[in-house]
PDB file of N, CA and C in Angstrom:
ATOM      1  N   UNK A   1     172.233   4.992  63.559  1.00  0.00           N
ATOM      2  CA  UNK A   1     171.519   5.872  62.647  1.00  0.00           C
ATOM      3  C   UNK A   1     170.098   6.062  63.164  1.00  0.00           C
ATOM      4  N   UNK A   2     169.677   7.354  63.045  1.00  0.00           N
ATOM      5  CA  UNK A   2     168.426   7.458  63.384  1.00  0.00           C
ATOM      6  C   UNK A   2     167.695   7.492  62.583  1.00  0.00           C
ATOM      7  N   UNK A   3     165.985   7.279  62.490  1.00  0.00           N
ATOM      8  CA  UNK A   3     165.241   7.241  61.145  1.00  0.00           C
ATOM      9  C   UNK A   3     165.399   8.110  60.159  1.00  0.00           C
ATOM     10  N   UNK A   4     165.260   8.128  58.951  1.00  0.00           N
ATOM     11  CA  UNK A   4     164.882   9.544  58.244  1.00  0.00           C
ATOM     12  C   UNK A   4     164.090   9.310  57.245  1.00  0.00           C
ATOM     13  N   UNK A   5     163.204  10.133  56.826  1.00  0.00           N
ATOM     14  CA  UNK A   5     162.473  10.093  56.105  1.00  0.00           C
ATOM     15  C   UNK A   5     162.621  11.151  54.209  1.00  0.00           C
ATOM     16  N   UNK A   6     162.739  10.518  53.652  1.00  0.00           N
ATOM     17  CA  UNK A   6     162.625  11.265  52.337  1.00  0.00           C
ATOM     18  C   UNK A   6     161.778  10.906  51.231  1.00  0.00           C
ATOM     19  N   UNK A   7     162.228  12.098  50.775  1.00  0.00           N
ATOM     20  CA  UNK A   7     160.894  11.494  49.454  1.00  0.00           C
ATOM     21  C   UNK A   7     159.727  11.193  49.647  1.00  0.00           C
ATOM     22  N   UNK A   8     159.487  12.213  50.486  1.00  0.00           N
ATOM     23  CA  UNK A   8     158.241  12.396  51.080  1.00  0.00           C
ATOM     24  C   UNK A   8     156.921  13.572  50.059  1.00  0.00           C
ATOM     25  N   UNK A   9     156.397  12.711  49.460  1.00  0.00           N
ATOM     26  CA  UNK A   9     156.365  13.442  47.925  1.00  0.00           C
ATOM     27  C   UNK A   9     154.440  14.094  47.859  1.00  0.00           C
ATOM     28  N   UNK A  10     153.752  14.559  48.465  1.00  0.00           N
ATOM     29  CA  UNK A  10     152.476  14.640  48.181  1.00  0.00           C
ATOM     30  C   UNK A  10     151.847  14.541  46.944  1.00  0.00           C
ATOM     31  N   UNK A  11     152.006  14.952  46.040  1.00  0.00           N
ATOM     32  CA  UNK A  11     151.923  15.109  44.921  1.00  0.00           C
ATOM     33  C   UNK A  11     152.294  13.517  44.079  1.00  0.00           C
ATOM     34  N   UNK A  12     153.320  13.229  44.526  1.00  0.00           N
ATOM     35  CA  UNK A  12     153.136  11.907  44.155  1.00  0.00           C
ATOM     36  C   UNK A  12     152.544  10.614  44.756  1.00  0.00           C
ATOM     37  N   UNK A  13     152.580  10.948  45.943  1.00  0.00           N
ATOM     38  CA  UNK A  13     151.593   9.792  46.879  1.00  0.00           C
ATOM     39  C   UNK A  13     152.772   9.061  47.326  1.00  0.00           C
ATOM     40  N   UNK A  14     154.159   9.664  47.466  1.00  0.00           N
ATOM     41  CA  UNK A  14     154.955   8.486  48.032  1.00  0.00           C
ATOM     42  C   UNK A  14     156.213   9.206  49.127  1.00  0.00           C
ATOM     43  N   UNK A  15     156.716   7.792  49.827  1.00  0.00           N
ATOM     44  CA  UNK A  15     157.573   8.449  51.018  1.00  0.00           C
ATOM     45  C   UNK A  15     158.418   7.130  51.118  1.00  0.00           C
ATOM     46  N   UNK A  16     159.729   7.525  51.706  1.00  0.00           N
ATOM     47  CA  UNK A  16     160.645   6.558  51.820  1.00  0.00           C
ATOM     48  C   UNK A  16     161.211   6.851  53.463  1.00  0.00           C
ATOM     49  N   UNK A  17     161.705   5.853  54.127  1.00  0.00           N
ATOM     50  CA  UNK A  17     161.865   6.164  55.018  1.00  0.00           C
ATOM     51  C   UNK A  17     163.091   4.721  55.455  1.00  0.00           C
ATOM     52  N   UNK A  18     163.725   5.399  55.688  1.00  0.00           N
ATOM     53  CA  UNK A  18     165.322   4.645  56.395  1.00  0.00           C
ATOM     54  C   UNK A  18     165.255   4.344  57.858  1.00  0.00           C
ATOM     55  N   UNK A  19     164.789   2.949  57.941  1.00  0.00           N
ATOM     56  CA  UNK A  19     164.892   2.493  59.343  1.00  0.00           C
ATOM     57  C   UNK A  19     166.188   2.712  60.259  1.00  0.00           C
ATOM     58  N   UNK A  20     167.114   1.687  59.359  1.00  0.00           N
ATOM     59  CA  UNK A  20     168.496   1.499  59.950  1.00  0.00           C
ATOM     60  C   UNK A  20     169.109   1.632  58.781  1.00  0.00           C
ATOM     61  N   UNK A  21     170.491   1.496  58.949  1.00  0.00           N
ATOM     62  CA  UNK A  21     171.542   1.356  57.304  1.00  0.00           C
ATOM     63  C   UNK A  21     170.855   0.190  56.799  1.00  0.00           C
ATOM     64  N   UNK A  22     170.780   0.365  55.257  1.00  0.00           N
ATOM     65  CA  UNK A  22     170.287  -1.122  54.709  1.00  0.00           C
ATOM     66  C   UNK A  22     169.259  -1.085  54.464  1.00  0.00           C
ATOM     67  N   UNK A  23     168.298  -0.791  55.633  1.00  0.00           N
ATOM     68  CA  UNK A  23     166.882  -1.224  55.815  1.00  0.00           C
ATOM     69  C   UNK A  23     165.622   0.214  55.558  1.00  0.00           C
ATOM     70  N   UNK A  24     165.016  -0.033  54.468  1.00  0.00           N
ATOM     71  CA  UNK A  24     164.205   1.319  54.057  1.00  0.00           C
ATOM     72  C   UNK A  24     162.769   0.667  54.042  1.00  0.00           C
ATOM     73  N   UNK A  25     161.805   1.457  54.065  1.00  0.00           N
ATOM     74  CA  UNK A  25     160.528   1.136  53.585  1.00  0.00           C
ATOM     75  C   UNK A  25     160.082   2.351  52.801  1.00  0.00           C
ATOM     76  N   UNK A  26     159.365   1.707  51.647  1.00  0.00           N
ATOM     77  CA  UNK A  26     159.228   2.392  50.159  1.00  0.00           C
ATOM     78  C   UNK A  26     157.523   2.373  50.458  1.00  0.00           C
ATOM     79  N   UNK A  27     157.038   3.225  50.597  1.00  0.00           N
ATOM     80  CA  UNK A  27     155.151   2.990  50.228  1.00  0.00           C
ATOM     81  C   UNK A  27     155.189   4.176  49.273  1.00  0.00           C
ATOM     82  N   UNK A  28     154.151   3.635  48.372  1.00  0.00           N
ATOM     83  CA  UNK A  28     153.656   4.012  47.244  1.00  0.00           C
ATOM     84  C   UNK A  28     152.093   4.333  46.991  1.00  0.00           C
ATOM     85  N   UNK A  29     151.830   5.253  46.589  1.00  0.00           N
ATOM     86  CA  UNK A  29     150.045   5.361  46.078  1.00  0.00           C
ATOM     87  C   UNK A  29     149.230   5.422  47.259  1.00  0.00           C
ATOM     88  N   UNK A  30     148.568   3.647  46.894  1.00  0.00           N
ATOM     89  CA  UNK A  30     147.374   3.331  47.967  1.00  0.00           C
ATOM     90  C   UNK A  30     148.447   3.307  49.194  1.00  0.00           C
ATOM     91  N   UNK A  31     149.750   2.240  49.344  1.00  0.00           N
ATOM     92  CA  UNK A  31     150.118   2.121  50.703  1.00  0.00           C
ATOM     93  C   UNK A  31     150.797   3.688  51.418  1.00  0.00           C
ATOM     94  N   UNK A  32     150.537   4.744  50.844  1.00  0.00           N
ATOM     95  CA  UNK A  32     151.051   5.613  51.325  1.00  0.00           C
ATOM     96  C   UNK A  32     149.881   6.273  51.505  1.00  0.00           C
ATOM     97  N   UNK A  33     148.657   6.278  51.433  1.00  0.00           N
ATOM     98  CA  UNK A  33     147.682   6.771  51.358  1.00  0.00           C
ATOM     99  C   UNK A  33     146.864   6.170  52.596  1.00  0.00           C
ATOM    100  N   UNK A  34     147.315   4.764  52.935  1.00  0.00           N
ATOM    101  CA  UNK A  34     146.605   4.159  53.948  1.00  0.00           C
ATOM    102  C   UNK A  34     147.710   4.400  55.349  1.00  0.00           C
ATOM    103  N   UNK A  35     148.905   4.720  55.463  1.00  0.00           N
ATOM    104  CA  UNK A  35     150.019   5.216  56.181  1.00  0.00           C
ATOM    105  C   UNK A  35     149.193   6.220  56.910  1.00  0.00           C
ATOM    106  N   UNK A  36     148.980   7.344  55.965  1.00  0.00           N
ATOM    107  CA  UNK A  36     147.984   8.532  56.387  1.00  0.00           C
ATOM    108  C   UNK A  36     146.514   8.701  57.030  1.00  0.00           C
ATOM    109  N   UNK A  37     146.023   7.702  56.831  1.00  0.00           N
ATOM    110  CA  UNK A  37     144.529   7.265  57.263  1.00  0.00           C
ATOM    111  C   UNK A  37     144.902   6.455  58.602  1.00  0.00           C
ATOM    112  N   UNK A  38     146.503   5.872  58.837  1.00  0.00           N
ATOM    113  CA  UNK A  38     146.398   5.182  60.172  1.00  0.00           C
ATOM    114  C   UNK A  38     146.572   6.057  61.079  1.00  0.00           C
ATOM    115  N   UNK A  39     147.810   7.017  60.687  1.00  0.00           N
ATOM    116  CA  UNK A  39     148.987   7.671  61.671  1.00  0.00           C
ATOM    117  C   UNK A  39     147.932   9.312  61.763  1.00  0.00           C
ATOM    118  N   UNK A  40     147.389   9.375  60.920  1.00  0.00           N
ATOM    119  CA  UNK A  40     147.049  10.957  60.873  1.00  0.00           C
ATOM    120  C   UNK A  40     145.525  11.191  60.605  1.00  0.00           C
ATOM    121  N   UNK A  41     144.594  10.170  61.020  1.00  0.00           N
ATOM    122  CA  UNK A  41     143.156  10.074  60.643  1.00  0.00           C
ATOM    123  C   UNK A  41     142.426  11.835  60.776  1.00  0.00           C
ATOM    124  N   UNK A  42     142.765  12.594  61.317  1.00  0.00           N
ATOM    125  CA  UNK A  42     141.852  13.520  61.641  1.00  0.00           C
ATOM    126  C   UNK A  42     142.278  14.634  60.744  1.00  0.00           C
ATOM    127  N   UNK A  43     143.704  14.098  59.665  1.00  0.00           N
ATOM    128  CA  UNK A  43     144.234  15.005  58.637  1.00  0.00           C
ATOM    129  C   UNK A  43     143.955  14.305  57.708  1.00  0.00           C
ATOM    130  N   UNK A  44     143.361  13.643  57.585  1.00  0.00           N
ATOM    131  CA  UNK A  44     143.402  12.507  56.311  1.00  0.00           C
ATOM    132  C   UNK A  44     142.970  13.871  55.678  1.00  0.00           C
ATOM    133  N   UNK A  45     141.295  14.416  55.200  1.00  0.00           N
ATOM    134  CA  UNK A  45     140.805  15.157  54.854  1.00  0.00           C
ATOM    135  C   UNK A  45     141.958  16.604  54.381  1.00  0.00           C
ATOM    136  N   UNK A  46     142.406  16.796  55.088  1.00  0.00           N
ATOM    137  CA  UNK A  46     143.070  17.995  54.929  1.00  0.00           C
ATOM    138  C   UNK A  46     144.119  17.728  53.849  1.00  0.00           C
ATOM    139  N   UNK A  47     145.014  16.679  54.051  1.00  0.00           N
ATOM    140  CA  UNK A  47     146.152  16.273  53.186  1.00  0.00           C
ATOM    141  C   UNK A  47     145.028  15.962  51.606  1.00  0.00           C
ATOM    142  N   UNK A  48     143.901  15.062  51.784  1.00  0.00           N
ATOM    143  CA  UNK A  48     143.361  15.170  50.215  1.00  0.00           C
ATOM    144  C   UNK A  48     143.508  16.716  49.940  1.00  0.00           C
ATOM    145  N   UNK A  49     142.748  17.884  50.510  1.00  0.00           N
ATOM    146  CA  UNK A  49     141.981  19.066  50.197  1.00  0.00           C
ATOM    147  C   UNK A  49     143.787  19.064  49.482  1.00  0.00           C
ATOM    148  N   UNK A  50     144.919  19.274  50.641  1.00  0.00           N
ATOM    149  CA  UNK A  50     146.184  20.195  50.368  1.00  0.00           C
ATOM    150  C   UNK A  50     146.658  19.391  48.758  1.00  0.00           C
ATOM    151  N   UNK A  51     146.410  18.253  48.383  1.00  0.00           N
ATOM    152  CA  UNK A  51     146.858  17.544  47.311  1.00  0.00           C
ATOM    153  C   UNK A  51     146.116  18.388  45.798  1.00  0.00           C
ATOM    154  N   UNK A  52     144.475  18.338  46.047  1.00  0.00           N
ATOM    155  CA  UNK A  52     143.145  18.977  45.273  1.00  0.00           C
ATOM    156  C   UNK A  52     144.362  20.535  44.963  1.00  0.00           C
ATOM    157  N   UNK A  53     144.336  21.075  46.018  1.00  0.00           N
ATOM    158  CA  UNK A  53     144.883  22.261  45.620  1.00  0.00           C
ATOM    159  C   UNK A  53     146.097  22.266  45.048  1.00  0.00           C
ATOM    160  N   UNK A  54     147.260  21.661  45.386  1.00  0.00           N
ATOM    161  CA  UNK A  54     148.398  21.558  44.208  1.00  0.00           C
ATOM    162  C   UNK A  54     147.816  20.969  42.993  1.00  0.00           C
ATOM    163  N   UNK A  55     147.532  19.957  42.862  1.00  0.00           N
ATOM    164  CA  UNK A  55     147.144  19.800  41.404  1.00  0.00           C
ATOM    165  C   UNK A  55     146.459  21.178  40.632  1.00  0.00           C
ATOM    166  N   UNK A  56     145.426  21.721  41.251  1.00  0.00           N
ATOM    167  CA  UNK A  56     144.839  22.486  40.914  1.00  0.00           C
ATOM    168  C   UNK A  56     145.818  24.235  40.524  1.00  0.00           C
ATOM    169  N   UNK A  57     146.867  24.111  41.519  1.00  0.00           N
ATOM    170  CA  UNK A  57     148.088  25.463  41.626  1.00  0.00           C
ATOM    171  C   UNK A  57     148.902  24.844  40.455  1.00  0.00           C
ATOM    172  N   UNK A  58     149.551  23.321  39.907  1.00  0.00           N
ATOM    173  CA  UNK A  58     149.922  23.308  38.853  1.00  0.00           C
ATOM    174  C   UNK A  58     149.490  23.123  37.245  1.00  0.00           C
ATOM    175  N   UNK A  59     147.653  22.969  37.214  1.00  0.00           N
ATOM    176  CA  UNK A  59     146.908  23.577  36.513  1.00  0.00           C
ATOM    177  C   UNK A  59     147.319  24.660  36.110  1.00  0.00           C
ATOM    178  N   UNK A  60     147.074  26.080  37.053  1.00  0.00           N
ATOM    179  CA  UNK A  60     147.036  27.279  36.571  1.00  0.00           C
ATOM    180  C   UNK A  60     149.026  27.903  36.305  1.00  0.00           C
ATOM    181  N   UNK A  61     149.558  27.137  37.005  1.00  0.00           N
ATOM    182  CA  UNK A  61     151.009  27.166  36.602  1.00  0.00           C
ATOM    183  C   UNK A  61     150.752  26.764  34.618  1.00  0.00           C
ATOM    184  N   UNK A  62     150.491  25.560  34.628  1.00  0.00           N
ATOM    185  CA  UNK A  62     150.715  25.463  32.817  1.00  0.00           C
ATOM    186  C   UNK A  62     150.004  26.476  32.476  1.00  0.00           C
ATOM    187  N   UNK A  63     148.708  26.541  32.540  1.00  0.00           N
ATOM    188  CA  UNK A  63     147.626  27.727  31.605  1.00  0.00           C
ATOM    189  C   UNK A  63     148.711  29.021  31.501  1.00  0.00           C
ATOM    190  N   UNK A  64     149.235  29.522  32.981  1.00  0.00           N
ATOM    191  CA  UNK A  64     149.996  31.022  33.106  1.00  0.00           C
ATOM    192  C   UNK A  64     151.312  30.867  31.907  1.00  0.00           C
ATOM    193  N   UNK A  65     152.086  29.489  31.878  1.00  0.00           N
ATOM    194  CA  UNK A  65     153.313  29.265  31.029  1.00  0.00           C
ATOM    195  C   UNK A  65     152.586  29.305  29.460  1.00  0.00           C
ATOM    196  N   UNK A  66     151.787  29.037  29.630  1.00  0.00           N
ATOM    197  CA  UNK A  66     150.884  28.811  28.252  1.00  0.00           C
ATOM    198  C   UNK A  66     150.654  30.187  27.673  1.00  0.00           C
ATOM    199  N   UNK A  67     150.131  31.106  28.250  1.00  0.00           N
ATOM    200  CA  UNK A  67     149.663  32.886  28.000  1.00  0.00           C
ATOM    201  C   UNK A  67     150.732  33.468  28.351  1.00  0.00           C
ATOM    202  N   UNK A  68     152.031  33.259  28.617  1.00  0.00           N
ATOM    203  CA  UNK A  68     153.208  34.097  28.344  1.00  0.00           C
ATOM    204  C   UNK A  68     153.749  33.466  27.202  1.00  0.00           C
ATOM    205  N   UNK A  69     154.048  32.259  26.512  1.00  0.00           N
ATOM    206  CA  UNK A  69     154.390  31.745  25.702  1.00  0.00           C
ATOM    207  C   UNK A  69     153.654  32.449  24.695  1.00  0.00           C
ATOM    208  N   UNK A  70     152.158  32.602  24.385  1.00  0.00           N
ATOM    209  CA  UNK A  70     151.843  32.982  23.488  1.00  0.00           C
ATOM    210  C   UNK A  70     151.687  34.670  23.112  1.00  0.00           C
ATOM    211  N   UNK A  71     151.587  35.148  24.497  1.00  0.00           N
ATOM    212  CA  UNK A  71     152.109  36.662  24.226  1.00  0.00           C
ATOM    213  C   UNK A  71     152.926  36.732  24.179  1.00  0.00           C
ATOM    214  N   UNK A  72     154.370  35.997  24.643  1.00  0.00           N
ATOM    215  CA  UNK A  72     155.752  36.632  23.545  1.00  0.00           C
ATOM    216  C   UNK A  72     155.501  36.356  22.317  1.00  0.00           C
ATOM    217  N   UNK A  73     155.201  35.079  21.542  1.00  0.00           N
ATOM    218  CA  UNK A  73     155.031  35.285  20.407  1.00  0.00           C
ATOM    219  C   UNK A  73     154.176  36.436  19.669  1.00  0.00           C
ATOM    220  N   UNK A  74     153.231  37.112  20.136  1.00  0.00           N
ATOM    221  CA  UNK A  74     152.822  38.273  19.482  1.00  0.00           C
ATOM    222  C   UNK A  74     153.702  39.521  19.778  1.00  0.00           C
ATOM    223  N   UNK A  75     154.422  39.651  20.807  1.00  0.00           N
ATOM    224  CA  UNK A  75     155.708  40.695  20.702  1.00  0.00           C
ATOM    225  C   UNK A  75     156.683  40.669  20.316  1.00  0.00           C
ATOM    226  N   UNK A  76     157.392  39.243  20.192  1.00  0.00           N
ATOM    227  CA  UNK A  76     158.921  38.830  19.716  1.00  0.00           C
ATOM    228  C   UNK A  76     158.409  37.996  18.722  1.00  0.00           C
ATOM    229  N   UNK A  77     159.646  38.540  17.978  1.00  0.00           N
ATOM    230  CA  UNK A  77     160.091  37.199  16.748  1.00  0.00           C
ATOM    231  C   UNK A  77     161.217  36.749  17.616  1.00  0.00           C
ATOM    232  N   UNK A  78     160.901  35.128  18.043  1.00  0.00           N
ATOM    233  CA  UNK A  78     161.899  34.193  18.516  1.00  0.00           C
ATOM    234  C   UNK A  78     162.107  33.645  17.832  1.00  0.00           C
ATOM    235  N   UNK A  79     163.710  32.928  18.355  1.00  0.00           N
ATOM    236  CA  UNK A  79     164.441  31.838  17.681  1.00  0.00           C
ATOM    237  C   UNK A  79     164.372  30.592  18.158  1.00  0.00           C
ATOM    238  N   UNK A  80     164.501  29.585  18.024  1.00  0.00           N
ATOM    239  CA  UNK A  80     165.058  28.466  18.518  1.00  0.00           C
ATOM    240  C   UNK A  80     165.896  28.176  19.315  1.00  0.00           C
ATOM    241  N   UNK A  81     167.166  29.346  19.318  1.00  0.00           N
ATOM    242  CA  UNK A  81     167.881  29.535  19.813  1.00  0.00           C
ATOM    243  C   UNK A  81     168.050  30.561  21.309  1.00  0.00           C
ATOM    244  N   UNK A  82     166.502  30.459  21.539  1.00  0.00           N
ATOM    245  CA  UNK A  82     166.247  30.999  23.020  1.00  0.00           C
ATOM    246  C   UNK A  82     166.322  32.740  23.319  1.00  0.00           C
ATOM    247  N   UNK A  83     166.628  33.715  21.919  1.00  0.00           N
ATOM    248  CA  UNK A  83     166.897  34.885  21.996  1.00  0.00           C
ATOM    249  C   UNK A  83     165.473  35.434  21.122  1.00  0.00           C
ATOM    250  N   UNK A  84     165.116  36.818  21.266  1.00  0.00           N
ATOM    251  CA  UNK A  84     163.767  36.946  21.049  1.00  0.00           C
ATOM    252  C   UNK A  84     164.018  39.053  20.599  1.00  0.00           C
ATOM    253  N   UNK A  85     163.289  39.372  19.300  1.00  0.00           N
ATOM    254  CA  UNK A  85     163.308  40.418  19.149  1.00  0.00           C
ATOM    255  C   UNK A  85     161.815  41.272  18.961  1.00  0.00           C
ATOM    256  N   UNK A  86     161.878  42.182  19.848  1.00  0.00           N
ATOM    257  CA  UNK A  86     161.014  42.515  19.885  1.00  0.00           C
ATOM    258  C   UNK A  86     160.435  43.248  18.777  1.00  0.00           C
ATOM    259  N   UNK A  87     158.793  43.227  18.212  1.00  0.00           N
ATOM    260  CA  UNK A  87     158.333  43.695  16.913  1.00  0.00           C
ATOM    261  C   UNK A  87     158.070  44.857  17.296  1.00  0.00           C
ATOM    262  N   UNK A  88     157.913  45.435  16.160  1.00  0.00           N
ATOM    263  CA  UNK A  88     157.207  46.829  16.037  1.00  0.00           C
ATOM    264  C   UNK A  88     156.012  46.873  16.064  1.00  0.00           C
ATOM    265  N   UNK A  89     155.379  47.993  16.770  1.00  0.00           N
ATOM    266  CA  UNK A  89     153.992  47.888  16.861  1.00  0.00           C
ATOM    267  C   UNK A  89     153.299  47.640  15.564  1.00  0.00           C
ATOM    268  N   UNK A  90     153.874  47.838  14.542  1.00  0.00           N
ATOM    269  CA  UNK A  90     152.794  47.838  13.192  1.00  0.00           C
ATOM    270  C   UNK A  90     152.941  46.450  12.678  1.00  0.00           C
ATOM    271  N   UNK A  91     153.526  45.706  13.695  1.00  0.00           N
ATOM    272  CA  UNK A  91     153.628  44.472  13.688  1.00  0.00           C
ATOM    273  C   UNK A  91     152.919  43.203  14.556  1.00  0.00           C
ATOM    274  N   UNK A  92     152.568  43.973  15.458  1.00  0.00           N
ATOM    275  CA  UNK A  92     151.668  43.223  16.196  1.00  0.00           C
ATOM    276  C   UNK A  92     150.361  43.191  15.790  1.00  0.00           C
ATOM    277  N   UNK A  93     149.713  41.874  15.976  1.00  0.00           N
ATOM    278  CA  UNK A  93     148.532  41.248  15.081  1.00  0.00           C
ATOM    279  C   UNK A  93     147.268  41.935  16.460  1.00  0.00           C
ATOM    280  N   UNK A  94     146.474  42.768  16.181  1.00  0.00           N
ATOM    281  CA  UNK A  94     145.441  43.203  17.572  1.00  0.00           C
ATOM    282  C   UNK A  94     144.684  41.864  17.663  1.00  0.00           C
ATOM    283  N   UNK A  95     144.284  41.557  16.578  1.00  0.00           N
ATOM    284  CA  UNK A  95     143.311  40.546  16.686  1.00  0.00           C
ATOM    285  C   UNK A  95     143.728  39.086  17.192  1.00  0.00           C
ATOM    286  N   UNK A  96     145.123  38.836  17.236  1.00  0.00           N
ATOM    287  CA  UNK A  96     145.228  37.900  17.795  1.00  0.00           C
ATOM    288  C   UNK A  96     145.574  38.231  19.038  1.00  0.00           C
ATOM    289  N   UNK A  97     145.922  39.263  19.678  1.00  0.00           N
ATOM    290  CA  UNK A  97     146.197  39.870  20.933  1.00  0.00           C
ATOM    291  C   UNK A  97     144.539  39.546  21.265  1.00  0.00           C
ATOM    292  N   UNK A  98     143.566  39.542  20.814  1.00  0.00           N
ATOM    293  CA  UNK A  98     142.400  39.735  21.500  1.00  0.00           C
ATOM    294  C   UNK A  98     142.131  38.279  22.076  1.00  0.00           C
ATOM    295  N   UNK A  99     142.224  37.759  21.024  1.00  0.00           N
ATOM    296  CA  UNK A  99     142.107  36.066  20.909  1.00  0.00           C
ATOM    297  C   UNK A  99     142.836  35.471  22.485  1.00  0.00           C
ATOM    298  N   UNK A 100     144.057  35.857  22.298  1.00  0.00           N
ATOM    299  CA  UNK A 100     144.756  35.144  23.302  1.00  0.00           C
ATOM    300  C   UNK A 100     144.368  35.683  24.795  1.00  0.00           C
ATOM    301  N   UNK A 101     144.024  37.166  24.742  1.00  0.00           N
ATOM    302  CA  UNK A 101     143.312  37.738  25.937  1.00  0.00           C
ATOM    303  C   UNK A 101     141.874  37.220  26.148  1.00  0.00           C
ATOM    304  N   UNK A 102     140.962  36.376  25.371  1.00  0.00           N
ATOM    305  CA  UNK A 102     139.790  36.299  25.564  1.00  0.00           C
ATOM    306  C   UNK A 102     140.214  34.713  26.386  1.00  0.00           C
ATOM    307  N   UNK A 103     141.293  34.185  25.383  1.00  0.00           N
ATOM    308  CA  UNK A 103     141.405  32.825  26.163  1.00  0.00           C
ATOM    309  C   UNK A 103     141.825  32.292  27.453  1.00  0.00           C
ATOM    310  N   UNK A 104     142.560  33.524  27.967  1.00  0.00           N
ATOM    311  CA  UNK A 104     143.340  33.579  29.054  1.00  0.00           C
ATOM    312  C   UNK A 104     142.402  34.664  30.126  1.00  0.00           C
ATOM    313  N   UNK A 105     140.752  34.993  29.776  1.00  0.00           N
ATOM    314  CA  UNK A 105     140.347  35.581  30.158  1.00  0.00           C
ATOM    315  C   UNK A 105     140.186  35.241  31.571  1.00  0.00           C
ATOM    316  N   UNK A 106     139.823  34.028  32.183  1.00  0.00           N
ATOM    317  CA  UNK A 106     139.581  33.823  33.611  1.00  0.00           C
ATOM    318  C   UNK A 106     140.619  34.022  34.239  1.00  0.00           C
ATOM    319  N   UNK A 107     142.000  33.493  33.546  1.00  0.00           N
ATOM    320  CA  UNK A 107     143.107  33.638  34.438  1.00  0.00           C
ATOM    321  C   UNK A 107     143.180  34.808  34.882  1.00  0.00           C
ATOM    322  N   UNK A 108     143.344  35.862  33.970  1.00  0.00           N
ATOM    323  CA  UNK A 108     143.493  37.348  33.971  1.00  0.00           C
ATOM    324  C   UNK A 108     142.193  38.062  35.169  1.00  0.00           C
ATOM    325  N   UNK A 109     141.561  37.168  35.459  1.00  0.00           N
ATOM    326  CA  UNK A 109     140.316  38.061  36.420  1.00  0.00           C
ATOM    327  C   UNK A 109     139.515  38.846  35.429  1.00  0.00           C
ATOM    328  N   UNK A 110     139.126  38.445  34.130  1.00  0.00           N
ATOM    329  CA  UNK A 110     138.166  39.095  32.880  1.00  0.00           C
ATOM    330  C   UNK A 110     136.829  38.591  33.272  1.00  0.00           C
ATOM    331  N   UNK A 111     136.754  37.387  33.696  1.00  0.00           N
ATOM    332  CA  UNK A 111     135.454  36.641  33.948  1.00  0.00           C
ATOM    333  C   UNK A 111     135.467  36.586  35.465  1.00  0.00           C
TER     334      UNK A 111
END
């Protein structure tokens, strides 16, 4: 068997790697963090920045799930049951349309 490596996780700080059958090594956190500072010193920097930025890309992932969630609710009456009807305009609230656009203003490129 030749090595392989999985679970090679940035985001989580961890990697597994299969010596032989049987035989794995598990680093975690700090020991996967110091792996990187031995084998890859002149990326160390880069792998933090590339980490900064996913956290930061699944930031704006929730906020974006967050401002479609709440603009369907000002267009659909949903169910529980995952199906959604759309209102009539004399049904839609402006003022909370504003609300949710003021809150979601940076995302949107407003600010």
């Amino acid at each position: 068997m030749t090595m392989k490596i999985r679970n090679n996780d940035l985001s989580d700080r961890r990697i597994d790697i299969d010596i032989t059958d049987g035989v794995s090594i598990h680093l975690y956190k700090c020991e996967y963090d110091e792996l990187i500072k031995l084998l890859l010193p002149d990326m160390e920097q880069e792998i933090k920045n590339a980490y900064s930025l996913q956290h930061k890309a699944m930031e704006i992932r929730q906020e974006c799930w967050e401002m479609v969630n709440e603009i369907r609710e000002l267009f659909y009456h949903c169910s529980d049951e995952e199906y959604c009807i759309r209102k009539s305009m004399k049904e839609i609230e402006e003022d909370e349309l504003v609300k949710v656009l003021e809150k979601h203003g940076k995302l949107l490129g407003f600010v």
